[in-house]
PDB file of N, CA and C in Angstrom:
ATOM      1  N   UNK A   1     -73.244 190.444 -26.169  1.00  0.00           N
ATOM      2  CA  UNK A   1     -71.803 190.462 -26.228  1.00  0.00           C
ATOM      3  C   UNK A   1     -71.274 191.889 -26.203  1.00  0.00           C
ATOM      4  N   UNK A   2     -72.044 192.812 -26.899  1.00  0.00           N
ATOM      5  CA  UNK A   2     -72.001 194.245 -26.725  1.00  0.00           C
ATOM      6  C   UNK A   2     -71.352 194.571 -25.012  1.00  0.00           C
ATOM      7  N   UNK A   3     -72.664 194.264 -24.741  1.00  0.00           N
ATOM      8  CA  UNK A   3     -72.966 194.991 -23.419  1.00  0.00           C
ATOM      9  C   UNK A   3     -71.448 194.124 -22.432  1.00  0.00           C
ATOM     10  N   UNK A   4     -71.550 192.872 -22.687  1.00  0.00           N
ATOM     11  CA  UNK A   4     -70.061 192.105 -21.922  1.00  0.00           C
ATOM     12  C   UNK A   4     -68.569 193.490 -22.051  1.00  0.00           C
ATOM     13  N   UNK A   5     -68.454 193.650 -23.133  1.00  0.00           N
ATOM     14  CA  UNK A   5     -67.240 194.339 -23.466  1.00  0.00           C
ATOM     15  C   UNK A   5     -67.519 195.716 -23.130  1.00  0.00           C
ATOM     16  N   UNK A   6     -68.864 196.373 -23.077  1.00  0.00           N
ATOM     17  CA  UNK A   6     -69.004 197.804 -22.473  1.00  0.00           C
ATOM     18  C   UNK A   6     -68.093 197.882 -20.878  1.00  0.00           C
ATOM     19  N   UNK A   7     -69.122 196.555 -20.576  1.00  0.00           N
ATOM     20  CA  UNK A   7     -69.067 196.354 -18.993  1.00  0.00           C
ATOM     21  C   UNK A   7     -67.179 196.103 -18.669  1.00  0.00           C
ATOM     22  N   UNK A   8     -66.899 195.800 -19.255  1.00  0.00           N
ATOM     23  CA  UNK A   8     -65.424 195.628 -18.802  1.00  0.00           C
ATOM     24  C   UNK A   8     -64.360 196.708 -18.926  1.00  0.00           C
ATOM     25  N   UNK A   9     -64.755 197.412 -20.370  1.00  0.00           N
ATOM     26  CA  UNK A   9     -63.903 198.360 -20.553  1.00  0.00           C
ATOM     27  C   UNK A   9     -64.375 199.370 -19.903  1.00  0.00           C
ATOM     28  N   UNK A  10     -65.623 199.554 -19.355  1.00  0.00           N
ATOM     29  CA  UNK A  10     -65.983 201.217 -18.296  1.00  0.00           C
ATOM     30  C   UNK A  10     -65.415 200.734 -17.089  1.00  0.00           C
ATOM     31  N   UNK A  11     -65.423 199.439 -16.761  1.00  0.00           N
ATOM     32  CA  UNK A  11     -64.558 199.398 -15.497  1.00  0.00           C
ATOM     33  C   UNK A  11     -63.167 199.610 -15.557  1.00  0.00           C
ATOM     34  N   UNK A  12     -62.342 199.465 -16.557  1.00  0.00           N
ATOM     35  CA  UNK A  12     -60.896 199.622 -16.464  1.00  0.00           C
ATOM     36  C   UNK A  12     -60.650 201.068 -16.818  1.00  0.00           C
ATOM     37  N   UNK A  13     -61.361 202.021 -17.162  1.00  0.00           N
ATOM     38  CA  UNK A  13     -61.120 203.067 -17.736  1.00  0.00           C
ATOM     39  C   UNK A  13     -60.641 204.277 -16.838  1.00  0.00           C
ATOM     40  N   UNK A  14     -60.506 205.609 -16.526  1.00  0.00           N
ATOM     41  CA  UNK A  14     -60.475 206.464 -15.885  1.00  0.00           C
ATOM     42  C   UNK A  14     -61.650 207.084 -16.396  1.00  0.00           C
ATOM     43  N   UNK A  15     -62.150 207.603 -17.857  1.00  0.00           N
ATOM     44  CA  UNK A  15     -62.835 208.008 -18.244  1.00  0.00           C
ATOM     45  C   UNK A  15     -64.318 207.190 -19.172  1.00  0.00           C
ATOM     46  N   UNK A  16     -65.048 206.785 -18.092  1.00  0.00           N
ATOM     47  CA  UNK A  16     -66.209 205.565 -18.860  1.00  0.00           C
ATOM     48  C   UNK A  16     -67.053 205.873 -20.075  1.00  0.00           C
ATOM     49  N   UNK A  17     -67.387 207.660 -20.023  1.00  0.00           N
ATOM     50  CA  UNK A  17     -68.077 208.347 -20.657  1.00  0.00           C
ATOM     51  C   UNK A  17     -66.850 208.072 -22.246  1.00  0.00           C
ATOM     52  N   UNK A  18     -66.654 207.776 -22.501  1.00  0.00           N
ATOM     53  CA  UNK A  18     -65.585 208.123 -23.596  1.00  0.00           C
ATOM     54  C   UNK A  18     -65.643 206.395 -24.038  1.00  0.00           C
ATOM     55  N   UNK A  19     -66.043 205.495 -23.592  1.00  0.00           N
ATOM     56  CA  UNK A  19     -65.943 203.626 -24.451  1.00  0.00           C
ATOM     57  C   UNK A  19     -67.303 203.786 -25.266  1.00  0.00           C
ATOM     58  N   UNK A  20     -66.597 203.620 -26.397  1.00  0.00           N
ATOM     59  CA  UNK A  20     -67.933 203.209 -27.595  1.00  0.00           C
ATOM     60  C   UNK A  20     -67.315 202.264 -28.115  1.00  0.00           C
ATOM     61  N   UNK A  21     -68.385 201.362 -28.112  1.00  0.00           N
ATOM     62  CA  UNK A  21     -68.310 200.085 -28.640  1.00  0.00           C
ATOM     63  C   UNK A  21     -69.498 199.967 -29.576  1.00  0.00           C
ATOM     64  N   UNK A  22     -69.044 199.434 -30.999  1.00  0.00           N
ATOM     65  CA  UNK A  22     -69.866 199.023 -32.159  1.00  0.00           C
ATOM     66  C   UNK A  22     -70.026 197.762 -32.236  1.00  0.00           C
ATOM     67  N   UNK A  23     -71.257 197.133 -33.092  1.00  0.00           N
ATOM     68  CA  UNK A  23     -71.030 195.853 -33.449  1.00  0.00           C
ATOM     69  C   UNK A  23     -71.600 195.796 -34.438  1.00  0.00           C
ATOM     70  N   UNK A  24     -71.089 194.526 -35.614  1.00  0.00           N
ATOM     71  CA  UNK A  24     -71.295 194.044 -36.486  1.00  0.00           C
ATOM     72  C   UNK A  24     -71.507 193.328 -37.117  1.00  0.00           C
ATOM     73  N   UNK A  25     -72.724 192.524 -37.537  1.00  0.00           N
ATOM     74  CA  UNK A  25     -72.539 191.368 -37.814  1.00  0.00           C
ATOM     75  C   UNK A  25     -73.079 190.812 -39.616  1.00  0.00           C
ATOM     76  N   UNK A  26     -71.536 190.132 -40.018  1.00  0.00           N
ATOM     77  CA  UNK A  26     -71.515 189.784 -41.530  1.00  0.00           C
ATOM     78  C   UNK A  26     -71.256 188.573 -41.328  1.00  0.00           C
ATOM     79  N   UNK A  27     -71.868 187.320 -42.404  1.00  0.00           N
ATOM     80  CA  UNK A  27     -71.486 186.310 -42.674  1.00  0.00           C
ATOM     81  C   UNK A  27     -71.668 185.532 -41.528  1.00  0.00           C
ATOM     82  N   UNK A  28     -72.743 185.846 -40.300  1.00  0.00           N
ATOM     83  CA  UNK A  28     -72.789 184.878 -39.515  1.00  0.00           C
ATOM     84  C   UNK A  28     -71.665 185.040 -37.895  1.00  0.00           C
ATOM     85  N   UNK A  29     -70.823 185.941 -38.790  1.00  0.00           N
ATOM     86  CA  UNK A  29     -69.781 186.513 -37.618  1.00  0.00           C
ATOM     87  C   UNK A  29     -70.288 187.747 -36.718  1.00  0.00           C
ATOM     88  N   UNK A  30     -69.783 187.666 -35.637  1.00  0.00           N
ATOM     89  CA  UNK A  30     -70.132 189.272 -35.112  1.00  0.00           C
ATOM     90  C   UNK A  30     -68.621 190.277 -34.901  1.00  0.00           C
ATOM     91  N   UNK A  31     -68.660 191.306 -34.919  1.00  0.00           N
ATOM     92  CA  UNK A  31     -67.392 192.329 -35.664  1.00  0.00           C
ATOM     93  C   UNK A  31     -67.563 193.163 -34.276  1.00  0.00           C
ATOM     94  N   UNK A  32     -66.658 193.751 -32.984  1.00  0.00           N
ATOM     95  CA  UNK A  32     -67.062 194.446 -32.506  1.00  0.00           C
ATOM     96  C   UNK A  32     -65.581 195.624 -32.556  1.00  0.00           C
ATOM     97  N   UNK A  33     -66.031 196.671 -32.014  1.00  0.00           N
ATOM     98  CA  UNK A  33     -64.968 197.773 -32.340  1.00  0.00           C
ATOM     99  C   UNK A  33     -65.484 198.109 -31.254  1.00  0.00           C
ATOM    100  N   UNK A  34     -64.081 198.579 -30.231  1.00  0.00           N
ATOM    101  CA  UNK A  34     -63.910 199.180 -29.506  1.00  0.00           C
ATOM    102  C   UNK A  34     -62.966 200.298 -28.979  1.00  0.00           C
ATOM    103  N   UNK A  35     -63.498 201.617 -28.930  1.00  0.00           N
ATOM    104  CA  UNK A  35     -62.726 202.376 -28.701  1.00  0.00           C
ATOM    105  C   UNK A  35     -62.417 203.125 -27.468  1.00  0.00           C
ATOM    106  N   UNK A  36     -61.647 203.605 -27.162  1.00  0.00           N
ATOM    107  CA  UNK A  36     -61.437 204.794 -25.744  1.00  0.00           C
ATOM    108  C   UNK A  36     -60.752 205.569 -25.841  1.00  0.00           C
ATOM    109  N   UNK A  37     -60.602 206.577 -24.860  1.00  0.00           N
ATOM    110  CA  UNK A  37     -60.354 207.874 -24.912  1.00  0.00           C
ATOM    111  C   UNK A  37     -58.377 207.846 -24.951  1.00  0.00           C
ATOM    112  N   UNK A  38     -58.091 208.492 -25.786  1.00  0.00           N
ATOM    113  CA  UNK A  38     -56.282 207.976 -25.812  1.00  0.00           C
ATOM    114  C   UNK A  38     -55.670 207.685 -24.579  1.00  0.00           C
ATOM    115  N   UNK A  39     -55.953 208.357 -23.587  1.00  0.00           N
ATOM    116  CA  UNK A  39     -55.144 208.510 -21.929  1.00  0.00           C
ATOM    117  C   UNK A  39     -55.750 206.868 -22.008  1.00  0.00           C
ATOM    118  N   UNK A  40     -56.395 206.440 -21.843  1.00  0.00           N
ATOM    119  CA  UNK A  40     -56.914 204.874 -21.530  1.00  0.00           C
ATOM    120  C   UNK A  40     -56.783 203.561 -22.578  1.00  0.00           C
ATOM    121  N   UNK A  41     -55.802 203.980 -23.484  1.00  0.00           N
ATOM    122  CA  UNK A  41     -55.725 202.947 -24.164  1.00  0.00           C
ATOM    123  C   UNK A  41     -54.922 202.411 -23.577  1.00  0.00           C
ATOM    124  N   UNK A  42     -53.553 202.509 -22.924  1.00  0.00           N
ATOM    125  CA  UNK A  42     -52.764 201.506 -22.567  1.00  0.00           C
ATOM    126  C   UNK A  42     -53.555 200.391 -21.498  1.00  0.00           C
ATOM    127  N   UNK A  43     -54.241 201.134 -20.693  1.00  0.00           N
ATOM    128  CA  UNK A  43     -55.168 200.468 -19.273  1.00  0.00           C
ATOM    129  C   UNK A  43     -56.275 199.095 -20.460  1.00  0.00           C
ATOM    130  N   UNK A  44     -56.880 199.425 -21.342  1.00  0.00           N
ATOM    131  CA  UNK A  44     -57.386 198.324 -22.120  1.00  0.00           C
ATOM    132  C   UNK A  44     -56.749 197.226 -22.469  1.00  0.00           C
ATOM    133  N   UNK A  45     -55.788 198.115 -23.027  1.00  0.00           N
ATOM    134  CA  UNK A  45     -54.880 196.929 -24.536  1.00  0.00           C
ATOM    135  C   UNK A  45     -53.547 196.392 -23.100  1.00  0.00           C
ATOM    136  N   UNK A  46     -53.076 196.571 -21.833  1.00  0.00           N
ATOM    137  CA  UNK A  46     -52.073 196.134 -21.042  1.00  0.00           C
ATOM    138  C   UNK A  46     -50.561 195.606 -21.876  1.00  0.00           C
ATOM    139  N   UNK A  47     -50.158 195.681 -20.608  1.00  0.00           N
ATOM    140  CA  UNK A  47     -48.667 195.176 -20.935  1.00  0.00           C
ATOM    141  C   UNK A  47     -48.785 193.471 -21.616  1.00  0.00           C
ATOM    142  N   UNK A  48     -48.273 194.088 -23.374  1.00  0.00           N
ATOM    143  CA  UNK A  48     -47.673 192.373 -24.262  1.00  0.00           C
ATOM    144  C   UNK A  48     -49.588 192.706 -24.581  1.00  0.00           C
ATOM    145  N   UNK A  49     -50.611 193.726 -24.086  1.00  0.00           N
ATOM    146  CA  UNK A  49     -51.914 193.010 -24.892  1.00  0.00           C
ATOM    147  C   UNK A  49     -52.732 192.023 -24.318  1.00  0.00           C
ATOM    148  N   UNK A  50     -52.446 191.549 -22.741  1.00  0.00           N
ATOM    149  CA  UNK A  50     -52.663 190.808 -21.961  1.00  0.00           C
ATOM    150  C   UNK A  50     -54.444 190.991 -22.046  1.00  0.00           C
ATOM    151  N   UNK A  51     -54.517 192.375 -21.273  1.00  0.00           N
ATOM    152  CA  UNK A  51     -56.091 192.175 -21.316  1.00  0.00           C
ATOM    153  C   UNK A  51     -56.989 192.540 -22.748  1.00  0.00           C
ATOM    154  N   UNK A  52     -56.604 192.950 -23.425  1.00  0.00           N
ATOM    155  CA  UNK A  52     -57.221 193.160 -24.661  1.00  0.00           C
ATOM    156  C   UNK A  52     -57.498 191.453 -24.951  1.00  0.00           C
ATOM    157  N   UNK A  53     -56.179 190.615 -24.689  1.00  0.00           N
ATOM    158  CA  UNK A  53     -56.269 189.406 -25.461  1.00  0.00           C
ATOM    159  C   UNK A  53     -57.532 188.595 -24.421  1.00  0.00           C
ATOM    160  N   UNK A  54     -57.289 189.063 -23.001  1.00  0.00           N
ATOM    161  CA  UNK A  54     -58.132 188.371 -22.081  1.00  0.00           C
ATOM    162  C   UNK A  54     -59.701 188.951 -22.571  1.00  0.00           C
ATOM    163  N   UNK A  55     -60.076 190.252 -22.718  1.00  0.00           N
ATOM    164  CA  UNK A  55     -61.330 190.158 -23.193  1.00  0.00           C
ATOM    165  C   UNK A  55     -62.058 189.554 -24.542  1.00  0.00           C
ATOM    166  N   UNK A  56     -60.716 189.591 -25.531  1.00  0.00           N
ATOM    167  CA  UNK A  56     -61.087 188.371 -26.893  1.00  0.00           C
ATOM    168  C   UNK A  56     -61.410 187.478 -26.384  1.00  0.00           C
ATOM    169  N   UNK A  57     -60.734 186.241 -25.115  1.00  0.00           N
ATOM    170  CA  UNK A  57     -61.285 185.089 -24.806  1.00  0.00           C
ATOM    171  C   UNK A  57     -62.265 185.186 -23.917  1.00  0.00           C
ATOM    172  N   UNK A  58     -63.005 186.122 -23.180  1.00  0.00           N
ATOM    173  CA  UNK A  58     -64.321 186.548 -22.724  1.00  0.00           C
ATOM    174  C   UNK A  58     -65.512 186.272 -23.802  1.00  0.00           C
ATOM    175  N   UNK A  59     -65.213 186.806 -24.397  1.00  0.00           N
ATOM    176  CA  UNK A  59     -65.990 187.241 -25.445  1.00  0.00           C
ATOM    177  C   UNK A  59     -66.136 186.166 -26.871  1.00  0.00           C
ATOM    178  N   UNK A  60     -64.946 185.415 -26.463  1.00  0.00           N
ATOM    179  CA  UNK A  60     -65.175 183.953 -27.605  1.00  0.00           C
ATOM    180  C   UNK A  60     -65.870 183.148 -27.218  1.00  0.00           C
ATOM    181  N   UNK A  61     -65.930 182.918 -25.806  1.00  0.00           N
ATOM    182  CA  UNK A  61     -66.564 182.010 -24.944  1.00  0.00           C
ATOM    183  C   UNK A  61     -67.940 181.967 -24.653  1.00  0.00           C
ATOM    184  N   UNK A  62     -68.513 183.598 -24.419  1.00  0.00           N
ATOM    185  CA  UNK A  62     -69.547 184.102 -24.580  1.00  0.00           C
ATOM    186  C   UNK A  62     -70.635 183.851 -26.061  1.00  0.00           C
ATOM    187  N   UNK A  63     -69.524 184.215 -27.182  1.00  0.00           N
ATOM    188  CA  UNK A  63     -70.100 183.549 -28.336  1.00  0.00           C
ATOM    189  C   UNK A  63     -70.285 182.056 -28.614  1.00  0.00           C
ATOM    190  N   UNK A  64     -69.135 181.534 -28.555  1.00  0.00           N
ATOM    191  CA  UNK A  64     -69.364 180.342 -28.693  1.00  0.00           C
ATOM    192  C   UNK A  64     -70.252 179.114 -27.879  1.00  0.00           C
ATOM    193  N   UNK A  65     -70.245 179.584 -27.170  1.00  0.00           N
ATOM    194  CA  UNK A  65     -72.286 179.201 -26.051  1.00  0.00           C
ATOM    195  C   UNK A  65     -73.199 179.685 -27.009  1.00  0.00           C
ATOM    196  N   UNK A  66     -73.230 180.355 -28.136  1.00  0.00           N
ATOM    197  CA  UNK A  66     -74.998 180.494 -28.766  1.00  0.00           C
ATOM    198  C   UNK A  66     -74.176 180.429 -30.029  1.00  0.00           C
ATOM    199  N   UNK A  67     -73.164 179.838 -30.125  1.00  0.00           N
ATOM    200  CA  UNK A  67     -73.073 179.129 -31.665  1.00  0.00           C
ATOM    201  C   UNK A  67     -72.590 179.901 -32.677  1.00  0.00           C
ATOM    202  N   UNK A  68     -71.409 181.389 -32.397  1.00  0.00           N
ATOM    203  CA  UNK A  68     -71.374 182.028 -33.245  1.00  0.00           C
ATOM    204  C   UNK A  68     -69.847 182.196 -32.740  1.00  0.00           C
ATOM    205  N   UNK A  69     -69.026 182.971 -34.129  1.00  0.00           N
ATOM    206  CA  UNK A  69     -67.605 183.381 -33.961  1.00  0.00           C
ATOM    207  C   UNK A  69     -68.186 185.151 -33.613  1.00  0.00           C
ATOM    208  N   UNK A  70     -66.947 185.668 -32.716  1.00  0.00           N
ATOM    209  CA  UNK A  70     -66.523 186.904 -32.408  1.00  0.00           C
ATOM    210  C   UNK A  70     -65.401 187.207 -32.512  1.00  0.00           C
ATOM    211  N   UNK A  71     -65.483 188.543 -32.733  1.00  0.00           N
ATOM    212  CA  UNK A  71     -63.783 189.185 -32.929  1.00  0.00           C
ATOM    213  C   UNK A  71     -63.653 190.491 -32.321  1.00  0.00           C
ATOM    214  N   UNK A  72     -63.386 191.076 -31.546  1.00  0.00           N
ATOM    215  CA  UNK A  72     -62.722 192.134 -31.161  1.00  0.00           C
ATOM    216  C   UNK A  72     -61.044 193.110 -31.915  1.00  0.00           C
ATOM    217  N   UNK A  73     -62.294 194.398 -31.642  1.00  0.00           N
ATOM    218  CA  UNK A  73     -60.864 195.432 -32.364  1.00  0.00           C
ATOM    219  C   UNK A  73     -60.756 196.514 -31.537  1.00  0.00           C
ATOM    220  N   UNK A  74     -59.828 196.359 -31.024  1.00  0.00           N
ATOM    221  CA  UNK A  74     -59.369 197.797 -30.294  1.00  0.00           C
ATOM    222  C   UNK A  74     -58.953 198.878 -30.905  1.00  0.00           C
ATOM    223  N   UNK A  75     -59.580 199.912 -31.362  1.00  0.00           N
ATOM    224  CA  UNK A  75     -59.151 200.940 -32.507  1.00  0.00           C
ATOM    225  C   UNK A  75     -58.198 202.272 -31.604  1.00  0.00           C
ATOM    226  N   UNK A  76     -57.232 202.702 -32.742  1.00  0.00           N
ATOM    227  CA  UNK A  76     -56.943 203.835 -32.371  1.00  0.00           C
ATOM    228  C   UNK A  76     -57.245 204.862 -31.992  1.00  0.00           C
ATOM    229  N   UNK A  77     -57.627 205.411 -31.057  1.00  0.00           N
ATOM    230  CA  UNK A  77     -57.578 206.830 -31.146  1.00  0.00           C
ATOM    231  C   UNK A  77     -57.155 207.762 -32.052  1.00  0.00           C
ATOM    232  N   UNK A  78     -58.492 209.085 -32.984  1.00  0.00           N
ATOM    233  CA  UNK A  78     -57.422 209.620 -33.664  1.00  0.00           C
ATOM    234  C   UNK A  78     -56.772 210.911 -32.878  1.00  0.00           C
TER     235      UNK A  78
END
């Protein structure tokens, strides 16, 4: 699921070298954090959150085929 959300956000990016993505997993859940370089946050998170929300349902779907919840976080830039 990692690697799903790498793969999407180095493609939308200008700068690929700059997506780190973490993951986490508590309670059976998996936790992922994703970040990018400030110039590329709007290109992730889109207009209203569209694709941010479209890669949450990537990525629910992906989980939920091997039986587990996921969550995605798009973090700030500091």
């Amino acid at each position: 699921m990692k690697g799903l959300i790498e793969f999407i956000a180095t493609s939308l990016v200008d700068d690929p070298t700059q997506v780190r993505v973490s993951q986490e997993q508590r309670a059976g859940k998996i936790y992922l954090r994703l970040k990018v370089a400030k110039e590329d946050m709007g290109r992730v998170i889109g207009r209203q959150g569209r694709v941010a929300n479209a890669m949450r349902m990537l990525l629910n779907v992906s989980a939920s085929r091997q039986g587990k919840q996921a969550y995605l976080d798009v973090e700030d830039p500091q």
